[in-house]
N, C-alpha and C. Protein backbone atom coordinates (compact mmCIF):
# COMPACT_ATOMS: atom_id res chain seq x y z
N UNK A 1 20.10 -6.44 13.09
CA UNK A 1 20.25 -5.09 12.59
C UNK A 1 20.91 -4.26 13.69
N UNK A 2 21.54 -3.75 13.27
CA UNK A 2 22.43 -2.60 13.93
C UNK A 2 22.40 -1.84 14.53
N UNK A 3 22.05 -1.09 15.64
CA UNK A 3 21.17 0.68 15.54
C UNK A 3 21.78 1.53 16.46
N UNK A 4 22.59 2.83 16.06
CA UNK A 4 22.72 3.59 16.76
C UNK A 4 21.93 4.56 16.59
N UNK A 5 21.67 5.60 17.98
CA UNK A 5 20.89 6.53 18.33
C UNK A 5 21.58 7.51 18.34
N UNK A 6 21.09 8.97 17.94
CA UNK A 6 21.29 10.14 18.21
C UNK A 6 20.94 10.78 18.92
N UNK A 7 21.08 11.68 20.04
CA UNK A 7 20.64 11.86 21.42
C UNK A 7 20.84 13.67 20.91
N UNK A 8 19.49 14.99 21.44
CA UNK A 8 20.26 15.90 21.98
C UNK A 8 20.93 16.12 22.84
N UNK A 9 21.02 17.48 23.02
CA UNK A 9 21.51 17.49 24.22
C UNK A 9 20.80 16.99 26.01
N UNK A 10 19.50 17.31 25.96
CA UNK A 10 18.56 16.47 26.61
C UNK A 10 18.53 14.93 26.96
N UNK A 11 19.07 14.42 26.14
CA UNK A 11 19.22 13.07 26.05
C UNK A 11 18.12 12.57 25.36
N UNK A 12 17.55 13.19 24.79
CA UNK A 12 16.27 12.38 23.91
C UNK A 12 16.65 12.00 22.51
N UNK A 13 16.11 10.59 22.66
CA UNK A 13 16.70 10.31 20.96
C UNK A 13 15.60 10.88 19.90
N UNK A 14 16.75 11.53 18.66
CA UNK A 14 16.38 12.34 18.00
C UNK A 14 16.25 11.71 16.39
N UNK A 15 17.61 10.40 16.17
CA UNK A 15 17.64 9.68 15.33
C UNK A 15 18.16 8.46 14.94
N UNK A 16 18.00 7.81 14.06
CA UNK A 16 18.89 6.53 14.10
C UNK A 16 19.65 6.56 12.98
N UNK A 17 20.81 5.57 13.43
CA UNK A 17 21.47 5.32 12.49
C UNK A 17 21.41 3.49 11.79
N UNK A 18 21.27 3.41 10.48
CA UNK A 18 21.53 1.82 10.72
C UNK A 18 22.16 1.74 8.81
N UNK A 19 22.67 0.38 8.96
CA UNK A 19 23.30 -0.16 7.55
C UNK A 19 23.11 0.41 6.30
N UNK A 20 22.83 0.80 5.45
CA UNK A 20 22.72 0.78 4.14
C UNK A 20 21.80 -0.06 3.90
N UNK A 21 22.73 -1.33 3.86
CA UNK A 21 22.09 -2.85 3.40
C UNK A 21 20.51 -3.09 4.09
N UNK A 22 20.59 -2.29 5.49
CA UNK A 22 19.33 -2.86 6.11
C UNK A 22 18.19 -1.61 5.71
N UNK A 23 18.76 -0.42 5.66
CA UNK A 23 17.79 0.43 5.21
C UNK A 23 17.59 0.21 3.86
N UNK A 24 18.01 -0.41 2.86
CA UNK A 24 17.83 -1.37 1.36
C UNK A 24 16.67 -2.06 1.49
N UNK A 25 16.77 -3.27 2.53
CA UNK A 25 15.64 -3.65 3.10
C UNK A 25 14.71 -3.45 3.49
N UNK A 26 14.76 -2.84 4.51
CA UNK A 26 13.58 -1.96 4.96
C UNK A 26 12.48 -0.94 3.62
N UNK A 27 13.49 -0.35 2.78
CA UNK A 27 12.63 0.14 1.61
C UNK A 27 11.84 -0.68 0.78
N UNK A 28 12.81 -2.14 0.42
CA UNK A 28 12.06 -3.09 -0.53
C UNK A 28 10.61 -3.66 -0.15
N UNK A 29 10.92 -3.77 1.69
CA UNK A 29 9.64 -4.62 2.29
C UNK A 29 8.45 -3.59 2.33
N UNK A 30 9.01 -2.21 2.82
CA UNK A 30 8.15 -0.95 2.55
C UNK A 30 7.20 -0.87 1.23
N UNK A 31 7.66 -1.07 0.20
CA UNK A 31 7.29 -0.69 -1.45
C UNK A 31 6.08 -2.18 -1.32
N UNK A 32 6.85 -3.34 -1.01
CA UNK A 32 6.20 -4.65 -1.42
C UNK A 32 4.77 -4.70 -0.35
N UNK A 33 4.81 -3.99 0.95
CA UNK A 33 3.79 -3.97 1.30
C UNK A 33 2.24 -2.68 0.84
N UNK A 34 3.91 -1.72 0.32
CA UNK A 34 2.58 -0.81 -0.23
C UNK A 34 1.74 -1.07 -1.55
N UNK A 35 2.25 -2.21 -2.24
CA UNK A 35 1.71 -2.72 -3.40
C UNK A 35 0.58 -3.60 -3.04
N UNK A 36 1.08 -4.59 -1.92
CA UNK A 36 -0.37 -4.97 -1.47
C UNK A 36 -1.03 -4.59 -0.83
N UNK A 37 -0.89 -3.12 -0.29
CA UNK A 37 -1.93 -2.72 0.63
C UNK A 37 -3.19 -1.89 -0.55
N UNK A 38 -2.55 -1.99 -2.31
CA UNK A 38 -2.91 -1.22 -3.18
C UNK A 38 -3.92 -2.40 -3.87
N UNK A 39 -3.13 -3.60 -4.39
CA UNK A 39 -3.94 -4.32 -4.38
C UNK A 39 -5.32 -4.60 -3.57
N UNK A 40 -5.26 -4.75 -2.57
CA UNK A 40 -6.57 -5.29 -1.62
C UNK A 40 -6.82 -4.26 -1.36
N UNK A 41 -6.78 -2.63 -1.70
CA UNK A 41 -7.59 -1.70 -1.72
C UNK A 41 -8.09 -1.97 -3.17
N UNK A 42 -7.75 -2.17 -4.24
CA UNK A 42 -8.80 -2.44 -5.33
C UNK A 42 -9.46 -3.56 -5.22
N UNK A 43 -9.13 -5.04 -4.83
CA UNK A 43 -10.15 -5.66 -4.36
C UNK A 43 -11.00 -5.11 -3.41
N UNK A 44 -10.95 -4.53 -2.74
CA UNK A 44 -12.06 -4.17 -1.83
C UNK A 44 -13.21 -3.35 -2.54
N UNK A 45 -12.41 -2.19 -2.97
CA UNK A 45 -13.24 -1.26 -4.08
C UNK A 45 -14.51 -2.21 -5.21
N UNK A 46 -13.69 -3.33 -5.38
CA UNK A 46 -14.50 -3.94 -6.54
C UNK A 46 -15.59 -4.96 -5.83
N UNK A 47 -15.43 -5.25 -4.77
CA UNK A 47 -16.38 -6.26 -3.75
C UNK A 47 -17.40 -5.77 -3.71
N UNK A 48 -17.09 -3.98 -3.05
CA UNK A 48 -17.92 -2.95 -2.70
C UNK A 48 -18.97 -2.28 -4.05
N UNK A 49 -18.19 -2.66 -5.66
CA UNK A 49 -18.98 -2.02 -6.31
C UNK A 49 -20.10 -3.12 -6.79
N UNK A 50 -19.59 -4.71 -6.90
CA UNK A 50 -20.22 -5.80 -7.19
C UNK A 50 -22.06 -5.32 -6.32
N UNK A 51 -21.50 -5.45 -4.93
CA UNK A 51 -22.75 -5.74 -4.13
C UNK A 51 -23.26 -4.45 -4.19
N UNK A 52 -23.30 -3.23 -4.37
CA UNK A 52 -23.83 -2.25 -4.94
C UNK A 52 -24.18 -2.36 -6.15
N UNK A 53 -24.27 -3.25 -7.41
CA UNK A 53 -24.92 -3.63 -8.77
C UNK A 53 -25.60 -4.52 -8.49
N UNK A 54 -25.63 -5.55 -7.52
CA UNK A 54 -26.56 -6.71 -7.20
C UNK A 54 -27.76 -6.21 -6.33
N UNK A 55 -27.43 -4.60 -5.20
CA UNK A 55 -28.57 -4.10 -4.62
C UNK A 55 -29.31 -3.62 -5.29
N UNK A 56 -29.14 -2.74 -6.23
CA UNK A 56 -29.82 -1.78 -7.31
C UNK A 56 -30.01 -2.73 -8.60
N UNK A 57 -29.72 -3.99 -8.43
CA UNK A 57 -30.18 -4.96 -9.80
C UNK A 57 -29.43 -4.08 -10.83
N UNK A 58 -28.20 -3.55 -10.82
CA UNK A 58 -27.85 -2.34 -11.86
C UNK A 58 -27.14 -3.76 -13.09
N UNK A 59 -27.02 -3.05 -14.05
CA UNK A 59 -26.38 -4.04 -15.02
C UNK A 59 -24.80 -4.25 -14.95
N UNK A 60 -23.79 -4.79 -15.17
CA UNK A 60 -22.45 -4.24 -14.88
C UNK A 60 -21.94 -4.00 -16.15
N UNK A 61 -21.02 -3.52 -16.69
CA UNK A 61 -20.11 -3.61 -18.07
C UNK A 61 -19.13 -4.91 -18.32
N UNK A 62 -19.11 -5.42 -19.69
CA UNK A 62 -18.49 -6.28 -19.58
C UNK A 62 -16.69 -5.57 -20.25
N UNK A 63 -16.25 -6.56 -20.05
CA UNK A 63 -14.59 -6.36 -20.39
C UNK A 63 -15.24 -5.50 -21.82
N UNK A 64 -15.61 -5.80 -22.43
CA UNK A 64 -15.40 -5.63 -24.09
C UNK A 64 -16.53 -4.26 -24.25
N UNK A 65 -17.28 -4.31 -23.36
CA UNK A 65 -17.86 -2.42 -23.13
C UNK A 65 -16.79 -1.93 -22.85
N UNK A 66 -16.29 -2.16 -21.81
CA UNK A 66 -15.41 -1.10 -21.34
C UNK A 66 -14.15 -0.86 -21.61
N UNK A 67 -13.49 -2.02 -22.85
CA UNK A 67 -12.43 -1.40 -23.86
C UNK A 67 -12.85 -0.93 -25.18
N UNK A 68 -14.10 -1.02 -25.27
CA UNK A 68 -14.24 0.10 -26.18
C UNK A 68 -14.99 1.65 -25.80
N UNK A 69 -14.77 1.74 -24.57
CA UNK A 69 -15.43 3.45 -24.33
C UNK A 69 -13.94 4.17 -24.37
N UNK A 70 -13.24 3.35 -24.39
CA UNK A 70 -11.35 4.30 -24.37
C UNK A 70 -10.87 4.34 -25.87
């Protein structure tokens, strides 16, 4: 990958520059990791609600309760 820098006048870099093609990339891998960081936040959520129904002996809903409360 490519990368030019943008400097002020200071000399501190302020920005980059790079491809199209690679900032293409960079978005796709971006999106694909934020999907699994979404996923295994709902697995986690559901781990967390399991062993919270098994502490409290609570009952859980099955698929077919819970398409018919919608």
């Amino acid at each position: 990958m490519d990368v030019s820098y943008i400097s002020d006048v200071n000399g501190n870099q302020t920005a980059v520059i790079i491809e199209i093609d690679d900032w293409k990339n960079l978005l796709k891998k971006q999106n694909s990791m934020k999907n699994k960081l979404e996923m295994l936040t709902g697995l986690q959520k559901s781990v967390e609600e399991i062993k919270l129904l098994k502490k409290n002996k609570g009952k859980a809903k099955t698929l077919r309760e819970f398409l018919d409360e919608n």
